[in-house]
PDB file of N, CA and C in Angstrom:
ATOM      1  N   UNK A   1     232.577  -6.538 154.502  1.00  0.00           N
ATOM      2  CA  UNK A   1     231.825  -6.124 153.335  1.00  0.00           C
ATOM      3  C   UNK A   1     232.489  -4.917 152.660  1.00  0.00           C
ATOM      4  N   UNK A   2     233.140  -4.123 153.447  1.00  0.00           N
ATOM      5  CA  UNK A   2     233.397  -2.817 152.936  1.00  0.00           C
ATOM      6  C   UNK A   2     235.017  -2.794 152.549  1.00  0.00           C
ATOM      7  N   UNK A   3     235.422  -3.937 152.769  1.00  0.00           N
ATOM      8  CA  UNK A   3     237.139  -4.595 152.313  1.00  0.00           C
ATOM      9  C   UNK A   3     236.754  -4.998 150.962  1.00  0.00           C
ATOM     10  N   UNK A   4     235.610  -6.251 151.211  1.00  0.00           N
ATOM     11  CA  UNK A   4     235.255  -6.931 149.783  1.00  0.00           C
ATOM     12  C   UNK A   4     234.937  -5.565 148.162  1.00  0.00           C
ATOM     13  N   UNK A   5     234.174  -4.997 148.982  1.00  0.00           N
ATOM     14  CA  UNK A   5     233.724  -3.805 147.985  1.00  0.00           C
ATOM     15  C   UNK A   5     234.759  -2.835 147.453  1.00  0.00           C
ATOM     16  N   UNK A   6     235.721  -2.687 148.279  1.00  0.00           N
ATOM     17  CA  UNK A   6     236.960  -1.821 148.078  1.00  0.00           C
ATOM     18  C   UNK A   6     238.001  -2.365 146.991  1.00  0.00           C
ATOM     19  N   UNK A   7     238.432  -3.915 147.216  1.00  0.00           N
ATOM     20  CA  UNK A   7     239.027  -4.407 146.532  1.00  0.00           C
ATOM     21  C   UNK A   7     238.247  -4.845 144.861  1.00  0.00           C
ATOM     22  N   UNK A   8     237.121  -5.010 145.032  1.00  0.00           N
ATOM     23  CA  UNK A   8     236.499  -5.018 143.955  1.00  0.00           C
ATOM     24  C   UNK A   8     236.444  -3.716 142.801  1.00  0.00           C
ATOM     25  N   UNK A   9     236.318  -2.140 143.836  1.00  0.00           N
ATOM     26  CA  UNK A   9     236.260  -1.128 143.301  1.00  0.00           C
ATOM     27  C   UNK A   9     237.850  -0.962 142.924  1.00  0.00           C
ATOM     28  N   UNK A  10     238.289  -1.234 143.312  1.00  0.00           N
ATOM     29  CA  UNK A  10     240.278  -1.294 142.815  1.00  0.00           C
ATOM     30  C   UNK A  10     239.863  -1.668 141.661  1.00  0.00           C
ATOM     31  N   UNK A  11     239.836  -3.394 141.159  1.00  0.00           N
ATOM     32  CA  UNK A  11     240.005  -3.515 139.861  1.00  0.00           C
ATOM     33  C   UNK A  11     238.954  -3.493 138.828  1.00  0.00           C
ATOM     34  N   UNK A  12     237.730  -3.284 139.293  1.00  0.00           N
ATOM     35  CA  UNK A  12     237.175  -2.602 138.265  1.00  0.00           C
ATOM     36  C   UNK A  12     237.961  -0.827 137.651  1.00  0.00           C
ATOM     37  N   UNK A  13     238.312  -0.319 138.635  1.00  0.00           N
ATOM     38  CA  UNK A  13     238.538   0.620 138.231  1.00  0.00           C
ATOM     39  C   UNK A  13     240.008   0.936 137.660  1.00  0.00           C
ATOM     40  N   UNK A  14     240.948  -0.526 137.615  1.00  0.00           N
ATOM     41  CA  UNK A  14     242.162  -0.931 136.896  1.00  0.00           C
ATOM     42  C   UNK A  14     241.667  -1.478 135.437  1.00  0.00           C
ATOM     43  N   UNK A  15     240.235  -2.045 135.743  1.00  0.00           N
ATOM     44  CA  UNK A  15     240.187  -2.551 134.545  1.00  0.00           C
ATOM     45  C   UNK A  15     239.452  -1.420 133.519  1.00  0.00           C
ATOM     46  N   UNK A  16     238.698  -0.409 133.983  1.00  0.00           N
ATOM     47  CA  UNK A  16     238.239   0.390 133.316  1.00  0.00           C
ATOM     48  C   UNK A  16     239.340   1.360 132.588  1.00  0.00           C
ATOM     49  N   UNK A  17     240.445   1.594 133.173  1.00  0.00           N
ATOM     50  CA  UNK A  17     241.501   2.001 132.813  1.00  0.00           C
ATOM     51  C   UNK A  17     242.037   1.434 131.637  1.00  0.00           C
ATOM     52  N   UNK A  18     241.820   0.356 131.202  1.00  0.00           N
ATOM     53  CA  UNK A  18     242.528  -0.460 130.383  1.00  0.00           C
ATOM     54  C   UNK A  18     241.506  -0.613 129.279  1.00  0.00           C
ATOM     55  N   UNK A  19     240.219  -0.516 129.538  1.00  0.00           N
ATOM     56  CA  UNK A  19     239.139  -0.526 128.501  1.00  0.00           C
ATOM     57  C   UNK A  19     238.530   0.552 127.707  1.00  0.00           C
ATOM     58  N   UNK A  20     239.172   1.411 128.550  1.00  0.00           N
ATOM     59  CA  UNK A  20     239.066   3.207 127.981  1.00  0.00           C
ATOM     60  C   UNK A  20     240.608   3.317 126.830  1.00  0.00           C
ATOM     61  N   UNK A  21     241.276   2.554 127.679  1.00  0.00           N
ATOM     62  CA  UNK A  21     243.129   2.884 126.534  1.00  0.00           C
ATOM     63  C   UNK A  21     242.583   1.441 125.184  1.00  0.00           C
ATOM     64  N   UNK A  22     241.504   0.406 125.188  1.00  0.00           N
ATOM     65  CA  UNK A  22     241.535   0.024 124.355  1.00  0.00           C
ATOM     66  C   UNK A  22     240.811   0.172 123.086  1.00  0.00           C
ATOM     67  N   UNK A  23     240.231   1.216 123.194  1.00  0.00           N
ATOM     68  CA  UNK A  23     238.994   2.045 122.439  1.00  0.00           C
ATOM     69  C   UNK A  23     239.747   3.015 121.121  1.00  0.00           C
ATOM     70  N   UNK A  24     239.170   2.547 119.554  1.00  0.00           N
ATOM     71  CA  UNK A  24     240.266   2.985 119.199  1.00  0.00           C
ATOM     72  C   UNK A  24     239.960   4.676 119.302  1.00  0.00           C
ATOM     73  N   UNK A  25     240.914   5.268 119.215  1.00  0.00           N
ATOM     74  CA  UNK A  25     240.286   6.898 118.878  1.00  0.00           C
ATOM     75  C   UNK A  25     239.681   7.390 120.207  1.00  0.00           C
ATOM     76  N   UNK A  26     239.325   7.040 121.329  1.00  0.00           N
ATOM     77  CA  UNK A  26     238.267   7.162 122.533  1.00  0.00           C
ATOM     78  C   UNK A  26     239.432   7.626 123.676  1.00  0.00           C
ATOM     79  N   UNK A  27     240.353   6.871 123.513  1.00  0.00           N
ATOM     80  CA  UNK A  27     241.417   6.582 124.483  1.00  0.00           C
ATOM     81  C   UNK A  27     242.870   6.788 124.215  1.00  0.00           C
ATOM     82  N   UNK A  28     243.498   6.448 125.087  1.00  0.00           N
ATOM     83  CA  UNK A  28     245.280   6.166 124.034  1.00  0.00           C
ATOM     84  C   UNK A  28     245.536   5.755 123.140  1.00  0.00           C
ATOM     85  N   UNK A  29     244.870   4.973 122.654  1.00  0.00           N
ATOM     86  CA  UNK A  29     244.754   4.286 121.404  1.00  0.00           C
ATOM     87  C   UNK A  29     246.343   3.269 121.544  1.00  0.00           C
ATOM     88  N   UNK A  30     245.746   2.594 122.507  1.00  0.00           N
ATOM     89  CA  UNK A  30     246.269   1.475 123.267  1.00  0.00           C
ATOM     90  C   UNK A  30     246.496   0.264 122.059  1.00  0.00           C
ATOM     91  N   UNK A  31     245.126   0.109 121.659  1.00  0.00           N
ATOM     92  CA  UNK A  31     245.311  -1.100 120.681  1.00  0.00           C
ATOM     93  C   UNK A  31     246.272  -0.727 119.216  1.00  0.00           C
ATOM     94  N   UNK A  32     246.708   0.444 119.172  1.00  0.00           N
ATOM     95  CA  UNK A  32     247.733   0.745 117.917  1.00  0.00           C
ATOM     96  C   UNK A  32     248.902   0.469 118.355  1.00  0.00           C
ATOM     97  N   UNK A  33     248.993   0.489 119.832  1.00  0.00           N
ATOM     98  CA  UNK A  33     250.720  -0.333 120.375  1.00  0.00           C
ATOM     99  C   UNK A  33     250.737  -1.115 119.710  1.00  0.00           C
ATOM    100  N   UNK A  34     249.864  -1.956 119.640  1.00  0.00           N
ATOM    101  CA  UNK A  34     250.265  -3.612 119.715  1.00  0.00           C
ATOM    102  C   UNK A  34     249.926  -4.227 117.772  1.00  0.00           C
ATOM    103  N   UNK A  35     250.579  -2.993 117.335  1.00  0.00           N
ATOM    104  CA  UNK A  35     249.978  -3.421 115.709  1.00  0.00           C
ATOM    105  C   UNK A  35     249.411  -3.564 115.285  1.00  0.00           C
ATOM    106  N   UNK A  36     247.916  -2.653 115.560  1.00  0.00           N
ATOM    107  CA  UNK A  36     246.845  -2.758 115.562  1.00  0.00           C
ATOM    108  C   UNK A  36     245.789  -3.195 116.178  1.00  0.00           C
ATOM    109  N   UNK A  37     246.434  -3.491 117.264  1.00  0.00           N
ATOM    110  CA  UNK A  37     245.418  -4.177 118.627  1.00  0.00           C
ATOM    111  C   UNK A  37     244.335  -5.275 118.277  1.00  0.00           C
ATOM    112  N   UNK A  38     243.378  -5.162 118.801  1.00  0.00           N
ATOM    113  CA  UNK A  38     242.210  -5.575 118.633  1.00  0.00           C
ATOM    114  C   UNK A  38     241.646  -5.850 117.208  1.00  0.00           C
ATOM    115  N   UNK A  39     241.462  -5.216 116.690  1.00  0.00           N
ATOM    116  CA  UNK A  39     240.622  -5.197 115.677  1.00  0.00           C
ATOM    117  C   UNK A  39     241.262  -6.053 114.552  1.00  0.00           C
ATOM    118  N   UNK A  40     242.479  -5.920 114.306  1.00  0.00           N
ATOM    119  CA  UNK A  40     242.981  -6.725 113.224  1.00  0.00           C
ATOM    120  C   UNK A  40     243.286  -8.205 113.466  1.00  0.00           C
ATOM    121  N   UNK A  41     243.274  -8.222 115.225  1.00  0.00           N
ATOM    122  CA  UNK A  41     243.736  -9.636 115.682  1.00  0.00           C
ATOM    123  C   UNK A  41     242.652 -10.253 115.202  1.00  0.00           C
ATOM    124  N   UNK A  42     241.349  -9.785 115.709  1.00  0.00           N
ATOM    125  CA  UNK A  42     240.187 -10.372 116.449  1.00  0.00           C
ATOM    126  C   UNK A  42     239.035 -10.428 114.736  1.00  0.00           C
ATOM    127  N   UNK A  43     239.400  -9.960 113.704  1.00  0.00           N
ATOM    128  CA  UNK A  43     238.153  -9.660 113.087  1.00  0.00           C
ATOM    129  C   UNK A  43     237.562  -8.819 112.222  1.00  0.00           C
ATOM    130  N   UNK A  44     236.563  -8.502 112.026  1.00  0.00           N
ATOM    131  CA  UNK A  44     235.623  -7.427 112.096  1.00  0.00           C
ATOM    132  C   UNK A  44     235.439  -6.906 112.952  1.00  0.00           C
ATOM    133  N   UNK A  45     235.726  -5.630 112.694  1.00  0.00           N
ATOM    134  CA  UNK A  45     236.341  -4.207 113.390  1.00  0.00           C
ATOM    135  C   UNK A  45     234.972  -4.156 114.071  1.00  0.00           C
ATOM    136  N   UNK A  46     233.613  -4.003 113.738  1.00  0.00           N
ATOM    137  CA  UNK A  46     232.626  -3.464 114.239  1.00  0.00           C
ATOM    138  C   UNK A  46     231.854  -4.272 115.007  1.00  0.00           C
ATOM    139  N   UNK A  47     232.135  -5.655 115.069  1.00  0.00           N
ATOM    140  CA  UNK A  47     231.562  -6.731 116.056  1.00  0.00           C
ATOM    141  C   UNK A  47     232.920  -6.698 117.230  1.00  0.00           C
ATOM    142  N   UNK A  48     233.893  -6.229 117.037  1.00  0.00           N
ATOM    143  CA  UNK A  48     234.950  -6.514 117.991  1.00  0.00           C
ATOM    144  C   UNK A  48     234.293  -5.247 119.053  1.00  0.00           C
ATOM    145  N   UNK A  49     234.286  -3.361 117.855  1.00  0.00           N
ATOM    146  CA  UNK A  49     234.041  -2.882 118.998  1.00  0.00           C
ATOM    147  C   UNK A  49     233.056  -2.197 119.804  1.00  0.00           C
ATOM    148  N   UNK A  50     231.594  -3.657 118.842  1.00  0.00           N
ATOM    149  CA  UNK A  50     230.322  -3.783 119.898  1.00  0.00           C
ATOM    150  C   UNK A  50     231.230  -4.226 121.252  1.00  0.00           C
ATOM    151  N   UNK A  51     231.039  -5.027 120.950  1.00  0.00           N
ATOM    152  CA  UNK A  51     231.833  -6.150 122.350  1.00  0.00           C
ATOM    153  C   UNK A  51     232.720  -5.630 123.281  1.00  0.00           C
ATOM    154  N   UNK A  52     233.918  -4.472 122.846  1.00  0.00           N
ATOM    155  CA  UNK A  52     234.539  -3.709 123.599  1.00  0.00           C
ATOM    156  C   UNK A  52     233.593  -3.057 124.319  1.00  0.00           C
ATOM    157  N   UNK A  53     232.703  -2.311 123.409  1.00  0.00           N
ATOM    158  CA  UNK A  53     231.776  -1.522 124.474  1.00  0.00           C
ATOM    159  C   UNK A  53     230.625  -2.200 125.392  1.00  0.00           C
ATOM    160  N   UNK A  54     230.432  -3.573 124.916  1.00  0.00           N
ATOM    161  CA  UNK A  54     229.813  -3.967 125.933  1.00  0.00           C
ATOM    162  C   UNK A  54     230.548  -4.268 126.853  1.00  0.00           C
ATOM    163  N   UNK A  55     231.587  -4.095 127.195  1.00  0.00           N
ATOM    164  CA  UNK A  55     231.812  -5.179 128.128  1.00  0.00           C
ATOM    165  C   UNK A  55     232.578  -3.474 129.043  1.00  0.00           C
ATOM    166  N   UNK A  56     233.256  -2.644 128.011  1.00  0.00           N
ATOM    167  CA  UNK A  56     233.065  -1.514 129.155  1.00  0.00           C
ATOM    168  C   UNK A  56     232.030  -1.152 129.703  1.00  0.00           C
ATOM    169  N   UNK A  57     230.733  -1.687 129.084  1.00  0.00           N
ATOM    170  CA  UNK A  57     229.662  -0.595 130.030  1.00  0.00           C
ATOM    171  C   UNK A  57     229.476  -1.504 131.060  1.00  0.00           C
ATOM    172  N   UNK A  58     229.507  -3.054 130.982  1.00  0.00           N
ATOM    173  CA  UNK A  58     229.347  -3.656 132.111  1.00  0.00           C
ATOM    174  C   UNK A  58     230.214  -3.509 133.432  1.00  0.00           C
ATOM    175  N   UNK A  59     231.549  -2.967 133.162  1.00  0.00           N
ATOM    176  CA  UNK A  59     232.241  -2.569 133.969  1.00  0.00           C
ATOM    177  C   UNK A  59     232.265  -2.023 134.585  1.00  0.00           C
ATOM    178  N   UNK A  60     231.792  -0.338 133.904  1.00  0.00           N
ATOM    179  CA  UNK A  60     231.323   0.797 134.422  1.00  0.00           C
ATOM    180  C   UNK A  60     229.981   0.620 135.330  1.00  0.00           C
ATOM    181  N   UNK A  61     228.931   0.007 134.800  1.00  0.00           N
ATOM    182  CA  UNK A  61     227.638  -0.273 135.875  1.00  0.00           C
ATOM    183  C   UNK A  61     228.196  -0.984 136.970  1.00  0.00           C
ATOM    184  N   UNK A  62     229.813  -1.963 137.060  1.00  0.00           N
ATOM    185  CA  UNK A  62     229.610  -2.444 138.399  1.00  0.00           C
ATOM    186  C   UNK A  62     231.069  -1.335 138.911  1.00  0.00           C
ATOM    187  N   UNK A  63     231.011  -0.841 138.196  1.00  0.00           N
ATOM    188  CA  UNK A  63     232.013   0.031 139.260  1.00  0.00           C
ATOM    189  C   UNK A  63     231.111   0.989 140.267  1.00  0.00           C
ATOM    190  N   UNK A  64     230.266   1.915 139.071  1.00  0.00           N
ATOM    191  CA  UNK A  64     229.520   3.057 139.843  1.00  0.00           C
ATOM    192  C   UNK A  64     228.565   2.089 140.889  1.00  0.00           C
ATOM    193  N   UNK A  65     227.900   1.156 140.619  1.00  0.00           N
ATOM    194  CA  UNK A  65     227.232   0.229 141.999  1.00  0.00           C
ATOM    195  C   UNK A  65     228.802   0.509 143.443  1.00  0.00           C
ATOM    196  N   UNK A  66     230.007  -0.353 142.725  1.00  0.00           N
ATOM    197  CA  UNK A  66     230.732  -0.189 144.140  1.00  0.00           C
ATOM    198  C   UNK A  66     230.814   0.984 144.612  1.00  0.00           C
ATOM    199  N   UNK A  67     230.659   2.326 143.862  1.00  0.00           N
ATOM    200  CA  UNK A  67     230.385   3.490 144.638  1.00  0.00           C
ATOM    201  C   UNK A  67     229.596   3.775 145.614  1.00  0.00           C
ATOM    202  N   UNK A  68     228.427   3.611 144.988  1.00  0.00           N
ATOM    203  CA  UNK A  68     226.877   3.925 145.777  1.00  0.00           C
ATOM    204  C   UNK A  68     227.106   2.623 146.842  1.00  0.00           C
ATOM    205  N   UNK A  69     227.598   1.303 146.852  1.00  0.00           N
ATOM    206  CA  UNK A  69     227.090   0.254 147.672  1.00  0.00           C
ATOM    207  C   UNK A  69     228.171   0.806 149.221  1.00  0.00           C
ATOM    208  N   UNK A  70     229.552   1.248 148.598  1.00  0.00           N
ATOM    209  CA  UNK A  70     230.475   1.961 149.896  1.00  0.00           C
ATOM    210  C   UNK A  70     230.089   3.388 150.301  1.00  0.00           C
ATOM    211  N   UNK A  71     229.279   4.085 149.206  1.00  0.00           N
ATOM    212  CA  UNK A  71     228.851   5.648 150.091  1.00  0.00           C
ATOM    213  C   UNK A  71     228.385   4.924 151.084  1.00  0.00           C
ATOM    214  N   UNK A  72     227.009   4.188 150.727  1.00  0.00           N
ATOM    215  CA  UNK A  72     225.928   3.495 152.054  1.00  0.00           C
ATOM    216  C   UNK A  72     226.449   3.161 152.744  1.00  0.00           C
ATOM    217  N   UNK A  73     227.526   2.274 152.480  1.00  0.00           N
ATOM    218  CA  UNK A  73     227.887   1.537 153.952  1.00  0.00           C
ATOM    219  C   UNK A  73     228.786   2.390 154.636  1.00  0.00           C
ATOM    220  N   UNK A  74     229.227   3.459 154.102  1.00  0.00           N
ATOM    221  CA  UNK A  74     230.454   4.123 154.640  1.00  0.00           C
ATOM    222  C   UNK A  74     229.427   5.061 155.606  1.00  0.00           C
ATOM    223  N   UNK A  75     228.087   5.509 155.035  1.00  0.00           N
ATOM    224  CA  UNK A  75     228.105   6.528 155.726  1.00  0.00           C
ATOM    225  C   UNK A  75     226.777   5.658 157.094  1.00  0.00           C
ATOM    226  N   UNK A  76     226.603   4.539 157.179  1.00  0.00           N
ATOM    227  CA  UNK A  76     225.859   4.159 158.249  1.00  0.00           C
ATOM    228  C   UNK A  76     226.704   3.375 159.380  1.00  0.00           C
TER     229      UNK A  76
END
């Protein structure tokens, strides 16, 4: 359980890395590498970066869970 949770907390927390650099202005401003990243590929700028942020916050809620779920198990 505490392998499964570890490796999970790895790439959430690879992927949060990558969702923070894709934010424009927030982050590295990752998506201006790529010629404008996101926003010009994908659309409308402001439905693209609802969606960015939803999907970082979903990330973030299961990262901080793999925190709290390995304190517990770590510390019983």
């Amino acid at each position: 359980m505490v392998v499964g949770l570890s490796i999970i907390l790895i790439i959430t927390s690879i992927v949060m890395i990558l969702l923070v650099l894709l934010h424009k202005g927030k982050g590295g401003g990752l998506s201006d590498l790529f010629g404008g990243g996101v926003t010009s590929t994908l659309g409308s700028s402001s439905v693209v970066e609802r969606n960015l942020d939803r999907i970082t916050l979903f990330f973030g809620v299961l990262w901080f869970t793999c925190i709290i779920a390995l304190g517990l198990l770590i510390n019983r």
